[in-house]
Structure formats: structure tokens, C-alpha cells
PDB file of N, CA and C in Angstrom:
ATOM      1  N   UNK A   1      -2.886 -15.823  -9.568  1.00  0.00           N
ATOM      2  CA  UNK A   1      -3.630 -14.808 -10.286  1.00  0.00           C
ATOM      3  C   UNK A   1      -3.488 -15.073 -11.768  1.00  0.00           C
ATOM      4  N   UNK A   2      -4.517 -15.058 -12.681  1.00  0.00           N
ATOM      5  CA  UNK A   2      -4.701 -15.168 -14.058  1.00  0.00           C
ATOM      6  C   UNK A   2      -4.497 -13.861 -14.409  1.00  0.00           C
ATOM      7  N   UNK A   3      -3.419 -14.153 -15.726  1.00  0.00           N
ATOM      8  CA  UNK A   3      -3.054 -12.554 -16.171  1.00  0.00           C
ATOM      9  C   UNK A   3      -4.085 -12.928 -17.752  1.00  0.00           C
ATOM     10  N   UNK A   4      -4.615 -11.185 -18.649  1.00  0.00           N
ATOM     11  CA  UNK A   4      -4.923 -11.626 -19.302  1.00  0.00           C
ATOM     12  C   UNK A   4      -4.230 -11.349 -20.493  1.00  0.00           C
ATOM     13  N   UNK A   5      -4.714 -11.318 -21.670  1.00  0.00           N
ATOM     14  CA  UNK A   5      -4.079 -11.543 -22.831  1.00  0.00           C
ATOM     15  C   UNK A   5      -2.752 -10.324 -23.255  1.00  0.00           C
ATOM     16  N   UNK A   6      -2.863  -9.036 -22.486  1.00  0.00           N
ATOM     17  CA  UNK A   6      -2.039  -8.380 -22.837  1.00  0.00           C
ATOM     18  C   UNK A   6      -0.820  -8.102 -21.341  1.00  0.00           C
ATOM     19  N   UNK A   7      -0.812  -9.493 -20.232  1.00  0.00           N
ATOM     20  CA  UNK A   7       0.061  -9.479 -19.598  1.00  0.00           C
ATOM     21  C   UNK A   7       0.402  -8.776 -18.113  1.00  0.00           C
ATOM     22  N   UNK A   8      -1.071  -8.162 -18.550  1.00  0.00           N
ATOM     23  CA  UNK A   8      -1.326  -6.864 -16.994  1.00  0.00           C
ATOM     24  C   UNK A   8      -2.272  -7.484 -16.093  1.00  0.00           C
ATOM     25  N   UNK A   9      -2.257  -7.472 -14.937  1.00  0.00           N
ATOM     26  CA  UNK A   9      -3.003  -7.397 -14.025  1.00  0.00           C
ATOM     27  C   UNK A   9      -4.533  -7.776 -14.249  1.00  0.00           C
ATOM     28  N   UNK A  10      -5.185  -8.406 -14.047  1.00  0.00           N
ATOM     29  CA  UNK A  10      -6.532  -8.626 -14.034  1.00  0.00           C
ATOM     30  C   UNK A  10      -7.183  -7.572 -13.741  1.00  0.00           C
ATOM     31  N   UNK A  11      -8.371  -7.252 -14.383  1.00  0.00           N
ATOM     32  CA  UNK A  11      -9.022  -5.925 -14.171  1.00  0.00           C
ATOM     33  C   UNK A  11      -9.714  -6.183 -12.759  1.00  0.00           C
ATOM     34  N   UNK A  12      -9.599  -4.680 -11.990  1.00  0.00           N
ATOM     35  CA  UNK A  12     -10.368  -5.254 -10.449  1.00  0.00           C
ATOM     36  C   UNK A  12      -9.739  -5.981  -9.609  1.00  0.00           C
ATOM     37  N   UNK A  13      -8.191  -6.142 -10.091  1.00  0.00           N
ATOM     38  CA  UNK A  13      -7.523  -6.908  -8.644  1.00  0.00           C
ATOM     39  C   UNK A  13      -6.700  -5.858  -8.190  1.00  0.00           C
ATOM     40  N   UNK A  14      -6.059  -6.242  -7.016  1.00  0.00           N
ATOM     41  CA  UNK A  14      -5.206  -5.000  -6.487  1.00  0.00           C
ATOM     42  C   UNK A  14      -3.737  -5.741  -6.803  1.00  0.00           C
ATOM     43  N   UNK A  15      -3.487  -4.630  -6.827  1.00  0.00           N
ATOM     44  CA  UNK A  15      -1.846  -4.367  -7.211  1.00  0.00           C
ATOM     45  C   UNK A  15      -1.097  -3.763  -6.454  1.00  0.00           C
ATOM     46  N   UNK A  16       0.382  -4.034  -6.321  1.00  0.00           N
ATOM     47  CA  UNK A  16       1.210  -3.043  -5.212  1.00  0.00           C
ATOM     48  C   UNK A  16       1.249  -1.485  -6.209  1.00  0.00           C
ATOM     49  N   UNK A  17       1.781  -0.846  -5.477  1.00  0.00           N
ATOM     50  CA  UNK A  17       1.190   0.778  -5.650  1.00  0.00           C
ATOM     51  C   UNK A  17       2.573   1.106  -6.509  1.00  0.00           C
ATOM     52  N   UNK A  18       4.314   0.148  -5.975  1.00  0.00           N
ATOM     53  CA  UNK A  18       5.319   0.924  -6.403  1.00  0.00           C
ATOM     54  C   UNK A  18       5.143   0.535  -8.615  1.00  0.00           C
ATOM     55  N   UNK A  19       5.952   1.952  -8.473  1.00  0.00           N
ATOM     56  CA  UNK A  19       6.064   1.643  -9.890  1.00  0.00           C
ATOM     57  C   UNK A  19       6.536   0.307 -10.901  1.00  0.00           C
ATOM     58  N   UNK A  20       5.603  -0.111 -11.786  1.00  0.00           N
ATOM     59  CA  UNK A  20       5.844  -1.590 -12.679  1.00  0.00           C
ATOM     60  C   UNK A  20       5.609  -2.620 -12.203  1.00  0.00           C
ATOM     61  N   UNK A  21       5.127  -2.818 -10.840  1.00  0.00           N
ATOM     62  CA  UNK A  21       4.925  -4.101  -9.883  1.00  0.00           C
ATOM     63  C   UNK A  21       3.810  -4.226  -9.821  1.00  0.00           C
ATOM     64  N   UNK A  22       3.463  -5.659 -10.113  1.00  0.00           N
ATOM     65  CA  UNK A  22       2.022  -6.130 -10.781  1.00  0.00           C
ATOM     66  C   UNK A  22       1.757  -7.316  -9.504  1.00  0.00           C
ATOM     67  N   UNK A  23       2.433  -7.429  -8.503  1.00  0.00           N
ATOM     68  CA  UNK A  23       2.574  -7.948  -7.349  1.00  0.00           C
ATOM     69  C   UNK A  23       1.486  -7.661  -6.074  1.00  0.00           C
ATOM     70  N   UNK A  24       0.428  -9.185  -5.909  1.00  0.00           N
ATOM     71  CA  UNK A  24      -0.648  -8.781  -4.899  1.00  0.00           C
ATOM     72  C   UNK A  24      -0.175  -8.245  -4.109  1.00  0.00           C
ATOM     73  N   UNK A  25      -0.758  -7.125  -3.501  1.00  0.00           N
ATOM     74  CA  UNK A  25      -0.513  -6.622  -1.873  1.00  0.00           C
ATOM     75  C   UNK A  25      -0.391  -7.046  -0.920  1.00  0.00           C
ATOM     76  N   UNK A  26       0.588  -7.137   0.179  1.00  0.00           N
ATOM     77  CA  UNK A  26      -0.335  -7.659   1.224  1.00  0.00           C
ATOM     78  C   UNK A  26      -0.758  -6.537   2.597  1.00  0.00           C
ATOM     79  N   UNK A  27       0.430  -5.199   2.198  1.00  0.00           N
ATOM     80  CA  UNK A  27      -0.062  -4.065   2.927  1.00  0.00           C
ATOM     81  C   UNK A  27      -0.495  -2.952   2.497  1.00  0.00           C
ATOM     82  N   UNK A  28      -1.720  -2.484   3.701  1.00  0.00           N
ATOM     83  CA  UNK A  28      -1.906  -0.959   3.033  1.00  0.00           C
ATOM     84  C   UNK A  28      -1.145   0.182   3.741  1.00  0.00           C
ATOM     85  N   UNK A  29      -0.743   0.896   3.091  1.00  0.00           N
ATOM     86  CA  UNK A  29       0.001   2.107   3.550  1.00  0.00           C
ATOM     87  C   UNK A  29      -0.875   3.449   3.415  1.00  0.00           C
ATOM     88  N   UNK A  30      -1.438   4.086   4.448  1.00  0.00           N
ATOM     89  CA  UNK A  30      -2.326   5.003   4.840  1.00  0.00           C
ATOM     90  C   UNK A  30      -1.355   5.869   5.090  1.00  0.00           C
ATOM     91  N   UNK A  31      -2.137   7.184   4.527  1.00  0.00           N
ATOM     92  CA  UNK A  31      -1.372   8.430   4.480  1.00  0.00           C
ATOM     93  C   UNK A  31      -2.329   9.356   4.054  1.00  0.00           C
ATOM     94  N   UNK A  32      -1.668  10.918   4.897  1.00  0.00           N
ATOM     95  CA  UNK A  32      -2.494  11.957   3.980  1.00  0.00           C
ATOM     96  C   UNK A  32      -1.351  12.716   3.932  1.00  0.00           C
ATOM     97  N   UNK A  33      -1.219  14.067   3.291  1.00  0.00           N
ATOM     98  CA  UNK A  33      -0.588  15.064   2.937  1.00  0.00           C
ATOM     99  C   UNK A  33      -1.501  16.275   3.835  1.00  0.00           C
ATOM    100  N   UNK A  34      -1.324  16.428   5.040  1.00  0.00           N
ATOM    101  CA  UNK A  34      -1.536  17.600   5.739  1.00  0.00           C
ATOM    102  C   UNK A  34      -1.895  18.935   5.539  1.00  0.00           C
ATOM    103  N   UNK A  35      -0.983  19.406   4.402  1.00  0.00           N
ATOM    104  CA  UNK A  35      -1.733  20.396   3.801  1.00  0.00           C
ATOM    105  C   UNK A  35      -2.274  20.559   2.785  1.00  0.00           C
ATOM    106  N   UNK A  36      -2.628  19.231   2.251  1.00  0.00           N
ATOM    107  CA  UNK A  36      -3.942  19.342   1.206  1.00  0.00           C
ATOM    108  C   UNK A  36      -5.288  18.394   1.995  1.00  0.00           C
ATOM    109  N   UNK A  37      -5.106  17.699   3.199  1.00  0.00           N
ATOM    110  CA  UNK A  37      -6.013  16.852   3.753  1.00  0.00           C
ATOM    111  C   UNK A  37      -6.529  17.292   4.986  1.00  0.00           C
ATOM    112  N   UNK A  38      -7.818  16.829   5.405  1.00  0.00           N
ATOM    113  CA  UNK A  38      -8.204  17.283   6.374  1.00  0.00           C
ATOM    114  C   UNK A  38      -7.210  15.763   7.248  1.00  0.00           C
ATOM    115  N   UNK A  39      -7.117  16.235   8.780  1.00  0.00           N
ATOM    116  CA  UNK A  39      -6.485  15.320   9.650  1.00  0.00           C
ATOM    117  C   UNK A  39      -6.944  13.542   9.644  1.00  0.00           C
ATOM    118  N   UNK A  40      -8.394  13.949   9.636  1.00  0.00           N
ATOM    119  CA  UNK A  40      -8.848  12.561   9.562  1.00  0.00           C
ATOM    120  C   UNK A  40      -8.692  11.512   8.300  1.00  0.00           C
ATOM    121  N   UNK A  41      -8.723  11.978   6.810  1.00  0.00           N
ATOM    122  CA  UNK A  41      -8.879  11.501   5.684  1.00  0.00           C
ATOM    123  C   UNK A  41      -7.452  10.631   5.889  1.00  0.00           C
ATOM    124  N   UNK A  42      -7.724   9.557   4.786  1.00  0.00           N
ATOM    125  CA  UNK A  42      -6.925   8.855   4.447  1.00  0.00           C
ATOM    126  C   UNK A  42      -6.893   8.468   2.868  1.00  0.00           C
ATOM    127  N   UNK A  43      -5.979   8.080   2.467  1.00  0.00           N
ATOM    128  CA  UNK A  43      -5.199   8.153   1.159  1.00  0.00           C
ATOM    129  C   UNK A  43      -4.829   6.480   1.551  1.00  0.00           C
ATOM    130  N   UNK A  44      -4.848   5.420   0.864  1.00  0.00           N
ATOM    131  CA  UNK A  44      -4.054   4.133   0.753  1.00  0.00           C
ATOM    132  C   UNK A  44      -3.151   4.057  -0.712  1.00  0.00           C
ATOM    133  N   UNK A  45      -1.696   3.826  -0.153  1.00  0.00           N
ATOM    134  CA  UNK A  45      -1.271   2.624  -0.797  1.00  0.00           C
ATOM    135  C   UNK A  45      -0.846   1.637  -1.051  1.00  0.00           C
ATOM    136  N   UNK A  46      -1.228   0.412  -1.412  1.00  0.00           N
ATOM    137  CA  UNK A  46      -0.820  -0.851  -1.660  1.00  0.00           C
ATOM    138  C   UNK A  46       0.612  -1.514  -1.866  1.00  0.00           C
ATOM    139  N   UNK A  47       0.762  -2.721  -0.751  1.00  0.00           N
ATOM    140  CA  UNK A  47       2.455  -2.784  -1.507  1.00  0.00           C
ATOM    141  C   UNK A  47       2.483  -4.206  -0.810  1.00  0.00           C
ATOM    142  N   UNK A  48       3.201  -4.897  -1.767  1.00  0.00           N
ATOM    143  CA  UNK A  48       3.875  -6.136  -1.623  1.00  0.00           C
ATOM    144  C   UNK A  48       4.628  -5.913  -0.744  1.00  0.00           C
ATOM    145  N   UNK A  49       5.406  -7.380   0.154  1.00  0.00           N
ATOM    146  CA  UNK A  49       6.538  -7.339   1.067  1.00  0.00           C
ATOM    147  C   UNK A  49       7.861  -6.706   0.450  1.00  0.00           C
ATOM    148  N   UNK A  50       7.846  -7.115  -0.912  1.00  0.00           N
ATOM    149  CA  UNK A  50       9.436  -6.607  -1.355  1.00  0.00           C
ATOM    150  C   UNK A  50       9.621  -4.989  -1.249  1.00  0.00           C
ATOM    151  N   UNK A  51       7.934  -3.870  -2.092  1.00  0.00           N
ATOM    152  CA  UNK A  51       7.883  -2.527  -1.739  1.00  0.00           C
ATOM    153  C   UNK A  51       7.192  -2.067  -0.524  1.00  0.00           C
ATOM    154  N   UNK A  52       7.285  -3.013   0.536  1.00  0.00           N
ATOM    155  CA  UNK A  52       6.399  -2.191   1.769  1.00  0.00           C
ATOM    156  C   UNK A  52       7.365  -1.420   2.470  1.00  0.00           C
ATOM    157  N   UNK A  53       8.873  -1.330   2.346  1.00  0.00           N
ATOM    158  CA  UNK A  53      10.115  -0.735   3.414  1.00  0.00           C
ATOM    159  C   UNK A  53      10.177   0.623   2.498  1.00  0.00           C
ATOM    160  N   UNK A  54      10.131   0.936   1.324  1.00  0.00           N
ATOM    161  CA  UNK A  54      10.928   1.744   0.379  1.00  0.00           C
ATOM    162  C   UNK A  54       9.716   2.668  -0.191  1.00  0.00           C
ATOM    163  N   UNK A  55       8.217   2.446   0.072  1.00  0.00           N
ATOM    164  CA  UNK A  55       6.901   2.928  -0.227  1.00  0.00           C
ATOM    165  C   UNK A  55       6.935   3.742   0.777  1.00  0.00           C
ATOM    166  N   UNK A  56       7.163   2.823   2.239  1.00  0.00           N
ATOM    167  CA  UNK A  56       7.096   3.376   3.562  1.00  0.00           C
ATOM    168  C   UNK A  56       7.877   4.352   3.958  1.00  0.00           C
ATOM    169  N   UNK A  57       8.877   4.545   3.322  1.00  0.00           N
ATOM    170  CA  UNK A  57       9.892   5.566   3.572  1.00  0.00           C
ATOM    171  C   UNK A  57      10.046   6.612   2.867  1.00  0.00           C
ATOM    172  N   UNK A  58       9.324   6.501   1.702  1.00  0.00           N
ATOM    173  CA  UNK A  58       8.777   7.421   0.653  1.00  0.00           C
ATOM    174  C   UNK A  58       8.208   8.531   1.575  1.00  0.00           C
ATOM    175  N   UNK A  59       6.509   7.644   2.114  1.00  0.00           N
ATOM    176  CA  UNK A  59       5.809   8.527   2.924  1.00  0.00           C
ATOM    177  C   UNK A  59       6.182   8.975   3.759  1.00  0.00           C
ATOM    178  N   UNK A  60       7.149   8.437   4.739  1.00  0.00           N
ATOM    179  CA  UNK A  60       7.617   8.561   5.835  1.00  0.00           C
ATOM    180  C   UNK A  60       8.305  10.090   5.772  1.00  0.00           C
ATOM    181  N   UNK A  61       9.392  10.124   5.221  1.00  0.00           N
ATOM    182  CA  UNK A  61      10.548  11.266   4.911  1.00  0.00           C
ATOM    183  C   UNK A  61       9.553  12.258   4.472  1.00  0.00           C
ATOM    184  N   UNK A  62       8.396  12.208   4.041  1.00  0.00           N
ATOM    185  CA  UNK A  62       7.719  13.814   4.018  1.00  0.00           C
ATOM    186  C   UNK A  62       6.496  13.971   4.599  1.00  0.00           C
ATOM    187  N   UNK A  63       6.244  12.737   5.913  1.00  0.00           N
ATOM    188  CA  UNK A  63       5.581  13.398   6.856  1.00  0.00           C
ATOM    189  C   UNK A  63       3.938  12.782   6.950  1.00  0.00           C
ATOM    190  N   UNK A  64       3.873  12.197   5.589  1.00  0.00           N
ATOM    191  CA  UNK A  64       2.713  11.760   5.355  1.00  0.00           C
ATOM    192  C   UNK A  64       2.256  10.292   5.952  1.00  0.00           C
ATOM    193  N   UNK A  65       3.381   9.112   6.438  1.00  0.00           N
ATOM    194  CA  UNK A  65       2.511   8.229   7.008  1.00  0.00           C
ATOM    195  C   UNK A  65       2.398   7.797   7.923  1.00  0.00           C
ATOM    196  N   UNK A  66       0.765   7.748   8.014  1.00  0.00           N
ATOM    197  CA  UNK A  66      -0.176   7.334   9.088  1.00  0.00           C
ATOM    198  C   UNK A  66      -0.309   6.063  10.009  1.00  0.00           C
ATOM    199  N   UNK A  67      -0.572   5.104   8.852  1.00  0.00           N
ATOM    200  CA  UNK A  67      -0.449   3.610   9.490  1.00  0.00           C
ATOM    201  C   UNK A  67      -0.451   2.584   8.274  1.00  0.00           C
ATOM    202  N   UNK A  68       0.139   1.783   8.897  1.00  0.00           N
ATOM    203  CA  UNK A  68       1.001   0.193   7.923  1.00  0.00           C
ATOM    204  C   UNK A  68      -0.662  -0.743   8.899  1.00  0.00           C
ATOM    205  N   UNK A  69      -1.342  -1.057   7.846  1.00  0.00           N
ATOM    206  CA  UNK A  69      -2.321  -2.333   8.300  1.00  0.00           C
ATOM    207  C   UNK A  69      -2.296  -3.607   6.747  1.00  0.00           C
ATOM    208  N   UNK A  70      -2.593  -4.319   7.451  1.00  0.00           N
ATOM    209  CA  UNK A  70      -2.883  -5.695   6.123  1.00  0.00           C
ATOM    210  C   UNK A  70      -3.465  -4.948   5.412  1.00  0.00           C
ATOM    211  N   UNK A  71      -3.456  -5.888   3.859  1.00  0.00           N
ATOM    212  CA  UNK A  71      -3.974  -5.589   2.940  1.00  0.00           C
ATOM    213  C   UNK A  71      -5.415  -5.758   2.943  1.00  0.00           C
ATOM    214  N   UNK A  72      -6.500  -5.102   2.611  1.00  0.00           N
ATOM    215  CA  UNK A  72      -7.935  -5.736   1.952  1.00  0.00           C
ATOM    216  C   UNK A  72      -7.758  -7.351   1.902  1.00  0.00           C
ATOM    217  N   UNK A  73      -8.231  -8.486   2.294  1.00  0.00           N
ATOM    218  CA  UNK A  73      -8.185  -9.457   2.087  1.00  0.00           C
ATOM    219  C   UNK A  73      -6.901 -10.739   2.767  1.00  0.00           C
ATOM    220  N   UNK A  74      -6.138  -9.807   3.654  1.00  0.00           N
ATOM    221  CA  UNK A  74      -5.038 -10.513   4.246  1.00  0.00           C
ATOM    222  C   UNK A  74      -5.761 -10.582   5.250  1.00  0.00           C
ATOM    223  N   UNK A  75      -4.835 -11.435   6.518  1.00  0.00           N
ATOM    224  CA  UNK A  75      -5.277 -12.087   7.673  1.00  0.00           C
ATOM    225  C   UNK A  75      -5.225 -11.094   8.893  1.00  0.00           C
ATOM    226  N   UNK A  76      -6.253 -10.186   9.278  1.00  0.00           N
ATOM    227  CA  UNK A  76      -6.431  -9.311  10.213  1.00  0.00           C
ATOM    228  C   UNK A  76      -5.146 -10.142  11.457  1.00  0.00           C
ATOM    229  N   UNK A  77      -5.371 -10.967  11.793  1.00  0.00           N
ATOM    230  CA  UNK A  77      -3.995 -11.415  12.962  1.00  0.00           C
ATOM    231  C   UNK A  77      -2.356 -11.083  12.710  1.00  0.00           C
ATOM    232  N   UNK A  78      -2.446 -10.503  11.431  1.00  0.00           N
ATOM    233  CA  UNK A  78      -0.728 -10.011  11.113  1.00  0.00           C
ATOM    234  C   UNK A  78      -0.510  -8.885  11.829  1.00  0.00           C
ATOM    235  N   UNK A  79       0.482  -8.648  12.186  1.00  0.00           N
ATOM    236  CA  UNK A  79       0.959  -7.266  12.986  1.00  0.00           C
ATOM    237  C   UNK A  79       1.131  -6.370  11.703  1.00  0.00           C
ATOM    238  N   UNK A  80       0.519  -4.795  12.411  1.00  0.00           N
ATOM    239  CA  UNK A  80       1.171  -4.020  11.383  1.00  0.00           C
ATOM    240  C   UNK A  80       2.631  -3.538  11.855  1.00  0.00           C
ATOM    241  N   UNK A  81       2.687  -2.921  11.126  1.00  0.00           N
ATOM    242  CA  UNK A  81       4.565  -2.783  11.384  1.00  0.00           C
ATOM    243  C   UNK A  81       4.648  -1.487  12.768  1.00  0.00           C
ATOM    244  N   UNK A  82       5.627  -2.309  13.293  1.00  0.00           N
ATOM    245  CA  UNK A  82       5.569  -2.019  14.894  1.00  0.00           C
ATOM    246  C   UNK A  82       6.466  -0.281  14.627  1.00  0.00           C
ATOM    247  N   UNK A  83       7.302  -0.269  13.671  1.00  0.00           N
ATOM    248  CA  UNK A  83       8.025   0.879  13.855  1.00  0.00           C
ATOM    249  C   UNK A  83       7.450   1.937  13.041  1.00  0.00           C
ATOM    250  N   UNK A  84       6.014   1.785  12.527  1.00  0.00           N
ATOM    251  CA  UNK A  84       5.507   3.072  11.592  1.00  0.00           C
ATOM    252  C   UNK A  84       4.883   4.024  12.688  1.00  0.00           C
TER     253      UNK A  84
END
């Protein structure tokens, strides 16, 4: 990935979601908040391998996540994570 002159992220690329990490994605982390969402809606966020355990557990511990799938642009044949 080409960074540009002030060191951030290319405009229009994706980024992992945790805070300061400028790191492509390779999962999305789907979630809603129950009592502001209807059941069906979904919410994504993005996360590299290093923040996909600690994003996931974020959502996890208050109920909100749904499902761990590849990122936009990763290889549909990856497993999503068997224990979400």
C-alpha cells in the first residue's frame, strides 16, 4: 500500500477499525447493538489478524457480535472464526 505525503492511509482504502492501526484488514467483524438496532441490521468492523481477538472480544463481552467473515477483498475460502 502507498502511503501519502502526510503518512496516513490512502484515501478509500480500508483500514483495521482498532485504534492508530493503519493495517489492511483481513476481517470483518459484524455487529449490532440490540437496543439501538433492528435484529437484522448490521454494523462492520474491520481488523487485521493482530486486532481481530481483542476487537472481537470488545463486541463479544457486550453482546453485540454477530459474525467474524473475510474482509471485502480477501479469499471467500478462509474460515470465519469457528468460535464467534
Amino acid at each position: 500500500m502507498s502511503l501519502p505525503l502526510g503518512g496516513g492511509p490512502v484515501p478509500g482504502s480500508l483500514v483495521c477499525s482498532a485504534k492508530g492501526c493503519r493495517a489492511a484488514p483481513r476481517w470483518a467483524l459484524r455487529w449490532n447493538n440490540p437496543s439501538l438496532h433492528d435484529p437484522q441490521r448490521r454494523k462492520t468492523w474491520l481488523a487485521c489478524d493482530e486486532h481481530r481477538q481483542s476487537l472481537s472480544e470488545f463486541l463479544g463481552v457486550r453482546g453485540f457480535l454477530r459474525e467474524v467473515e473475510p474482509a471485502p477483498g480477501q479469499d471467500r475460502t478462509q474460515e470465519a472464526d469457528p468460535e464467534s
